[in-house]
C-alpha atoms as a PDB file:
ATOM      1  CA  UNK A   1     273.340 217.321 252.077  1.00  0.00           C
ATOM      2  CA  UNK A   2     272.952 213.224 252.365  1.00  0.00           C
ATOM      3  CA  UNK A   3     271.869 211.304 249.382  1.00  0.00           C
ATOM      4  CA  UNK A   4     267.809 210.798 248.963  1.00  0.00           C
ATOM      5  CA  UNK A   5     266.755 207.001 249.524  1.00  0.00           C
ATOM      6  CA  UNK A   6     264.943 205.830 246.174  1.00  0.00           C
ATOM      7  CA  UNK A   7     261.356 204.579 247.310  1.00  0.00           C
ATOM      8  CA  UNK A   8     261.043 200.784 246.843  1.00  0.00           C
ATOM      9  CA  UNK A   9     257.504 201.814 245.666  1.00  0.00           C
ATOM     10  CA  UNK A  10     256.117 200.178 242.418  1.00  0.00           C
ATOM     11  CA  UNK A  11     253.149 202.295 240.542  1.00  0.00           C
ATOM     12  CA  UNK A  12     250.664 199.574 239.365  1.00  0.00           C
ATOM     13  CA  UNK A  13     250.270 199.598 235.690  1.00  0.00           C
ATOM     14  CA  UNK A  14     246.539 200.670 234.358  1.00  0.00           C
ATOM     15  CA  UNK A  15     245.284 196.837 234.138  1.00  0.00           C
ATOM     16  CA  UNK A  16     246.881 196.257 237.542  1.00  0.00           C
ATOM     17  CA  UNK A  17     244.747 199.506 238.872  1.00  0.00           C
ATOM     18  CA  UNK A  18     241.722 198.157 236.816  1.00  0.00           C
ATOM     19  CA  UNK A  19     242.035 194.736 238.115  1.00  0.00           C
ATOM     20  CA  UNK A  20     242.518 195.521 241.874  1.00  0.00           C
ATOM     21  CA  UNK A  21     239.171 197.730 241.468  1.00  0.00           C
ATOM     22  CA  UNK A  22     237.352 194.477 239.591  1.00  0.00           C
ATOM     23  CA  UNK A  23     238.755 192.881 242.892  1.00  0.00           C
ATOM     24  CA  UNK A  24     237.251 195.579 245.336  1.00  0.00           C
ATOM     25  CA  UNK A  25     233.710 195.621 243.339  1.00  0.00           C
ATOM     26  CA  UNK A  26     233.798 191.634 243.447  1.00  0.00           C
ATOM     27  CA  UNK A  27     233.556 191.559 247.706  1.00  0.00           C
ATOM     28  CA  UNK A  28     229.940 193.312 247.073  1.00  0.00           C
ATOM     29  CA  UNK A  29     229.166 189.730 245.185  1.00  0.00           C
ATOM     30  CA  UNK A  30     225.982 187.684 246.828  1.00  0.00           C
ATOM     31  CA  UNK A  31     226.713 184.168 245.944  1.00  0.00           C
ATOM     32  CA  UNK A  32     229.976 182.355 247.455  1.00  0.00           C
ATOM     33  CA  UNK A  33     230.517 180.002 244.546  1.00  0.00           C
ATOM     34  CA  UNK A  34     232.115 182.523 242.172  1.00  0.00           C
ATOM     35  CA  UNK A  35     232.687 185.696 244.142  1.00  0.00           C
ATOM     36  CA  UNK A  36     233.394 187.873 240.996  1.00  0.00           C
ATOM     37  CA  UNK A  37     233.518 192.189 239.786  1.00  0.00           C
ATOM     38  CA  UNK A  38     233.742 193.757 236.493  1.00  0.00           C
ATOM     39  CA  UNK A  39     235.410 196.918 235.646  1.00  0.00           C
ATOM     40  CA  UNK A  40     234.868 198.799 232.488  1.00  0.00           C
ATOM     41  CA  UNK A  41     237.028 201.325 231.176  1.00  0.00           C
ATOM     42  CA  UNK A  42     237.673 203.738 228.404  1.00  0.00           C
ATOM     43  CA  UNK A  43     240.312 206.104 228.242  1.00  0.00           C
ATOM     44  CA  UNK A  44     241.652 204.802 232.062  1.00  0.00           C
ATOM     45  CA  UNK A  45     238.063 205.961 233.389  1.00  0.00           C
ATOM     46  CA  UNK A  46     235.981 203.957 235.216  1.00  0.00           C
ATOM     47  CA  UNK A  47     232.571 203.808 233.143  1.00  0.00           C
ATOM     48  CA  UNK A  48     230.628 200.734 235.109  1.00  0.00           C
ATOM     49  CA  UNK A  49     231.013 197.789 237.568  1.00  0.00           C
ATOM     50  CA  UNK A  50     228.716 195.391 238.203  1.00  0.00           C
ATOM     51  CA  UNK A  51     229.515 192.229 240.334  1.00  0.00           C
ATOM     52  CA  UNK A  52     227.889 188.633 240.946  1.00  0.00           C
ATOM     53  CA  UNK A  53     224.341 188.995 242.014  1.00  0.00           C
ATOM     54  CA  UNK A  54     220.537 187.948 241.877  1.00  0.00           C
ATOM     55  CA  UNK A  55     218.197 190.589 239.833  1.00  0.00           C
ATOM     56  CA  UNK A  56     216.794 193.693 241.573  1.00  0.00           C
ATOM     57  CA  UNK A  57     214.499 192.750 244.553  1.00  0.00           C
ATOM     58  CA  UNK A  58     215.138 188.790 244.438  1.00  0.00           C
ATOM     59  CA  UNK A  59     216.817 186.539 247.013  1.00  0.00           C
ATOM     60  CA  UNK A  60     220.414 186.132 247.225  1.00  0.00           C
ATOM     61  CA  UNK A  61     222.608 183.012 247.655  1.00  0.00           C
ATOM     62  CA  UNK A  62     224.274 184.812 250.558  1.00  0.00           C
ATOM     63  CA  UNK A  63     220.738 184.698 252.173  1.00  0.00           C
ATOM     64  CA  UNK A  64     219.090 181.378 251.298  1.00  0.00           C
ATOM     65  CA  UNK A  65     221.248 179.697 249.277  1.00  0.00           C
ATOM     66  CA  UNK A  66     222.164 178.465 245.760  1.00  0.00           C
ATOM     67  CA  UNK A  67     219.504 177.276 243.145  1.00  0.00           C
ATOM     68  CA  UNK A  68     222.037 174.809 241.684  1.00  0.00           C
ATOM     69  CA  UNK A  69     221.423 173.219 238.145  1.00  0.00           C
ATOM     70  CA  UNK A  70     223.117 170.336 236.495  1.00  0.00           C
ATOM     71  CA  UNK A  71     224.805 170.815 232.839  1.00  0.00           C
ATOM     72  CA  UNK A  72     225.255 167.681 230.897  1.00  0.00           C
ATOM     73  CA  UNK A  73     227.717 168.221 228.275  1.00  0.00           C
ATOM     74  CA  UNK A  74     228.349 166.472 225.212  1.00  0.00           C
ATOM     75  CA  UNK A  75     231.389 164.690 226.011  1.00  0.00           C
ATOM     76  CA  UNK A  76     229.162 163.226 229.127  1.00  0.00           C
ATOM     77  CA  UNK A  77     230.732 165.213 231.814  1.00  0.00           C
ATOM     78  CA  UNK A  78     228.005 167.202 234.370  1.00  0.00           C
ATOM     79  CA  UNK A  79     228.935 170.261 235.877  1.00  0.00           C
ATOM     80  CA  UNK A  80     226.875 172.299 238.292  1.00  0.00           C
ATOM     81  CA  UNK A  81     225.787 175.502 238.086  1.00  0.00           C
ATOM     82  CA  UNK A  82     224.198 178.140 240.123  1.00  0.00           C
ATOM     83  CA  UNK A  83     221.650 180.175 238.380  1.00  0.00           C
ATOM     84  CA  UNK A  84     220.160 182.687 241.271  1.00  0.00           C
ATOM     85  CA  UNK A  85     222.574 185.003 240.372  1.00  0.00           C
ATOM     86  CA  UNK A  86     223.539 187.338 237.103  1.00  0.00           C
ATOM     87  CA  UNK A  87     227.572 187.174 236.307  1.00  0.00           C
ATOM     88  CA  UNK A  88     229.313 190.640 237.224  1.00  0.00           C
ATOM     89  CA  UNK A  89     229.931 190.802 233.158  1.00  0.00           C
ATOM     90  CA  UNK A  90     226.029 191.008 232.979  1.00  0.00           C
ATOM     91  CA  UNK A  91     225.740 193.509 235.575  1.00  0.00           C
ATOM     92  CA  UNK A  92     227.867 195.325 234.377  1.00  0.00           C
ATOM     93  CA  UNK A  93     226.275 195.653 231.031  1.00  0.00           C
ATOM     94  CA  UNK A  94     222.979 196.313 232.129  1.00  0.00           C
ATOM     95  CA  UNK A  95     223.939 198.447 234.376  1.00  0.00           C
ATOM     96  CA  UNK A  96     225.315 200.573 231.533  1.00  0.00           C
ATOM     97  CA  UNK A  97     221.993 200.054 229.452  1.00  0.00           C
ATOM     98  CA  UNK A  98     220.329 201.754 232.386  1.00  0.00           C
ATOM     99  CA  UNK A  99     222.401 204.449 232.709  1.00  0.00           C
ATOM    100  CA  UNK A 100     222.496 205.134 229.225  1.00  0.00           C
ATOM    101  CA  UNK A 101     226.745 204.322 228.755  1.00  0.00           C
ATOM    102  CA  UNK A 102     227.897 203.350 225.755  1.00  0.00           C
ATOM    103  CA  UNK A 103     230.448 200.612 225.833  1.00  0.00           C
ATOM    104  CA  UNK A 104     231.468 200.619 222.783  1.00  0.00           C
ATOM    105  CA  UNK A 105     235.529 200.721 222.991  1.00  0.00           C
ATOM    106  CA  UNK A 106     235.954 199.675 226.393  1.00  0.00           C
ATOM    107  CA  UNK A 107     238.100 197.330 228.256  1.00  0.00           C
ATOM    108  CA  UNK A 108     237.023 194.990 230.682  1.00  0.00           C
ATOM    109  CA  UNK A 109     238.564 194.120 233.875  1.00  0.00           C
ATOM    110  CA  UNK A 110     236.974 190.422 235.257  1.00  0.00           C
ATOM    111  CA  UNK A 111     237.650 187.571 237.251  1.00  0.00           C
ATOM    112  CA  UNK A 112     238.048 184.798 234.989  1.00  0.00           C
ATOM    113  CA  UNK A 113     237.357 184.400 230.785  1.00  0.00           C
ATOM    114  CA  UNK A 114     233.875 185.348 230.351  1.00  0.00           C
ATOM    115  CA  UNK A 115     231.726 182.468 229.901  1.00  0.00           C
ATOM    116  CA  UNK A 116     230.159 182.155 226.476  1.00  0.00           C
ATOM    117  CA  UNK A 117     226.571 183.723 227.344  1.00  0.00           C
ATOM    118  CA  UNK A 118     229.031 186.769 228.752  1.00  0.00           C
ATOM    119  CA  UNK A 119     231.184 186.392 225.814  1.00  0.00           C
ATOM    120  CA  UNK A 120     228.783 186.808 223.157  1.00  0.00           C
ATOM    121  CA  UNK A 121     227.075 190.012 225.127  1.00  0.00           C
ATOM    122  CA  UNK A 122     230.559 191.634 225.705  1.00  0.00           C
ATOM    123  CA  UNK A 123     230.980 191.122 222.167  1.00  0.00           C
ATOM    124  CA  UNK A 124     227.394 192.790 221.007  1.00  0.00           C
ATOM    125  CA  UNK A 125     228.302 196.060 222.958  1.00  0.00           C
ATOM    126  CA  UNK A 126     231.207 196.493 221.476  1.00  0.00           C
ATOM    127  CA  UNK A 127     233.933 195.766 224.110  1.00  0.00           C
ATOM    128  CA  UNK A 128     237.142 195.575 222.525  1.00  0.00           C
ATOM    129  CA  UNK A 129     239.802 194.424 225.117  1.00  0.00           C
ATOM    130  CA  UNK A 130     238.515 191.602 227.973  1.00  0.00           C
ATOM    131  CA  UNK A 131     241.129 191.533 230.694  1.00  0.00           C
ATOM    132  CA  UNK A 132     240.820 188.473 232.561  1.00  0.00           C
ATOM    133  CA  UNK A 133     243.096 187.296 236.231  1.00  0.00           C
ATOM    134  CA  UNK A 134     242.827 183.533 235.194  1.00  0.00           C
ATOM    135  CA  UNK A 135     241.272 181.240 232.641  1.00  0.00           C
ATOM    136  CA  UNK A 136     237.447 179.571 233.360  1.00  0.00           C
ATOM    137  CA  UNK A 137     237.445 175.943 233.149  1.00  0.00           C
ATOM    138  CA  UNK A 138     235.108 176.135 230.488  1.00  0.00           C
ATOM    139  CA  UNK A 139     236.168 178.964 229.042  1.00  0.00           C
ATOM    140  CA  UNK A 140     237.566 177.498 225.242  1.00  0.00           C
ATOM    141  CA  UNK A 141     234.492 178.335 223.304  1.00  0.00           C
ATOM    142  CA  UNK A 142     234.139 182.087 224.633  1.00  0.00           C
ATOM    143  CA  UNK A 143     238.091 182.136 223.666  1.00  0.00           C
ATOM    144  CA  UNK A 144     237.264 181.160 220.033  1.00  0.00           C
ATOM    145  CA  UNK A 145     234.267 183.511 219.773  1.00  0.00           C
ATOM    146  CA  UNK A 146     236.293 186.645 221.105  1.00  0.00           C
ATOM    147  CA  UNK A 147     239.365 185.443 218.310  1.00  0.00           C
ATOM    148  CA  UNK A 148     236.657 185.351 215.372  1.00  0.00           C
ATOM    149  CA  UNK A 149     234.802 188.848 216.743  1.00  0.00           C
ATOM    150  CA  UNK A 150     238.240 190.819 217.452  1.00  0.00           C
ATOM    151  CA  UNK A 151     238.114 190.750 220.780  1.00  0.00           C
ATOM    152  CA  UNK A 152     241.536 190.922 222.782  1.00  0.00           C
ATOM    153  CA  UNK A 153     241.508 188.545 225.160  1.00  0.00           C
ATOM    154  CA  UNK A 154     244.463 188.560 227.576  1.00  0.00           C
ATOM    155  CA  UNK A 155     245.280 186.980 231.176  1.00  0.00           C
ATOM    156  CA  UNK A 156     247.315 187.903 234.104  1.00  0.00           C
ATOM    157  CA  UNK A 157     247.528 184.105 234.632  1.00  0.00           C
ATOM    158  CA  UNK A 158     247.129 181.175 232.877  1.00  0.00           C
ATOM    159  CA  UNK A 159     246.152 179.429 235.771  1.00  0.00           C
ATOM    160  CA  UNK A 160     242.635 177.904 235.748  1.00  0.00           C
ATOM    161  CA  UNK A 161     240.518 179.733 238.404  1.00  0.00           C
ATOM    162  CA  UNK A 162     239.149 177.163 241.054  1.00  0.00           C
ATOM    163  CA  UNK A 163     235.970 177.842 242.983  1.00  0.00           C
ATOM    164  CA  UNK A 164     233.832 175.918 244.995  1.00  0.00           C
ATOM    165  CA  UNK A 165     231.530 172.967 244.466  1.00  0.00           C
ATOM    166  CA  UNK A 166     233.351 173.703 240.751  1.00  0.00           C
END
C-alpha cells in the first residue's frame, strides 16, 4: 500500500481564526479612511462584531462623504479626523449593550491599537485581552492605559498601520 502524502495544510491558530473574521466583518465598514472589524470572543466563541460605521439611520461616508475634523495636538502637530462614523470597537460594544452580552472576559480581535476613547470603553466592560494586526499611529496613550488597567495588549505586527489622508 503506497505511503500517504502529509498535507502541506497549516490550521490557523485561534487569534489567526479571530483575526481573519475581524478582517471579514471589517469589508461591511462605511467609511474608506479606516476600513476596520472587531471580533469578540470568550471561550473561542464569537460573542459580537461590530465594524466602522455612522449611527443607526445616518449617512455614511461611503455615500456622501467624510465630515473631516482637525486635531491640534500639544506638540503642534494637526491630524485629521473623520467623525461620521463610530470605530468597529464601539460597535461592537454597543452592539453587545443591546443585545444584552456581557463582555466581561473577552478578547478582542481589531484592526489596529484601540484609540484612547476605544481604549478606555474596552477597558470599562471588562475586556481582558485586545488583539491588535498593527500599532495606530497614535496609539501610545491607549498602550499605557491598557498596562495600568491589566489589559493584554498584543500585536501580530509592529508595523504602524497606514491609511488614507492619515
Amino acid at each position: 500500500m503506497p505511503e500517504e502524502k502529509k498535507s502541506t495544510y497549516r490550521r490557523p491558530s485561534w487569534d489567526e481564526y479571530f483575526m481573519e473574521i475581524a478582517k471579514t466583518v471589517a469589508t461591511r465598514a462605511t467609511c474608506d479612511r479606516g476600513r476596520a472589524g472587531c471580533v469578540v470572543v470568550r471561550d473561542r466563541q464569537i460573542l459580537v462584531t461590530g465594524y466602522v460605521g455612522s449611527p443607526r439611520g445616518l449617512a455614511h461616508c461611503d455615500d456622501v462623504g467624510h465630515y473631516m475634523k482637525k486635531v491640534v495636538h500639544e506638540d503642534g502637530h494637526v491630524s485629521q479626523h473623520c467623525v461620521r462614523t463610530i470605530h468597529a470597537e464601539q460597535n461592537a460594544i454597543t452592539q453587545a449593550a443591546r443585545l444584552g452580552i456581557p463582555l466581561q472576559g473577552s478578547t478582542m480581535y481589531v484592526r489596529m491599537t484601540p484609540c484612547r476613547t476605544c481604549a478606555m470603553l474596552i477597558i470599562n466592560v471588562g475586556v481582558e485581552r485586545v488583539v491588535c494586526e498593527k500599532k495606530y499611529h497614535a496609539g501610545q496613550e491607549s498602550e499605557e492605559m491598557f498596562r495600568e488597567a491589566g489589559v493584554k495588549l498584543e500585536y501580530f505586527s509592529e508595523e504602524v498601520l497606514k491609511y488614507k489622508d492619515q
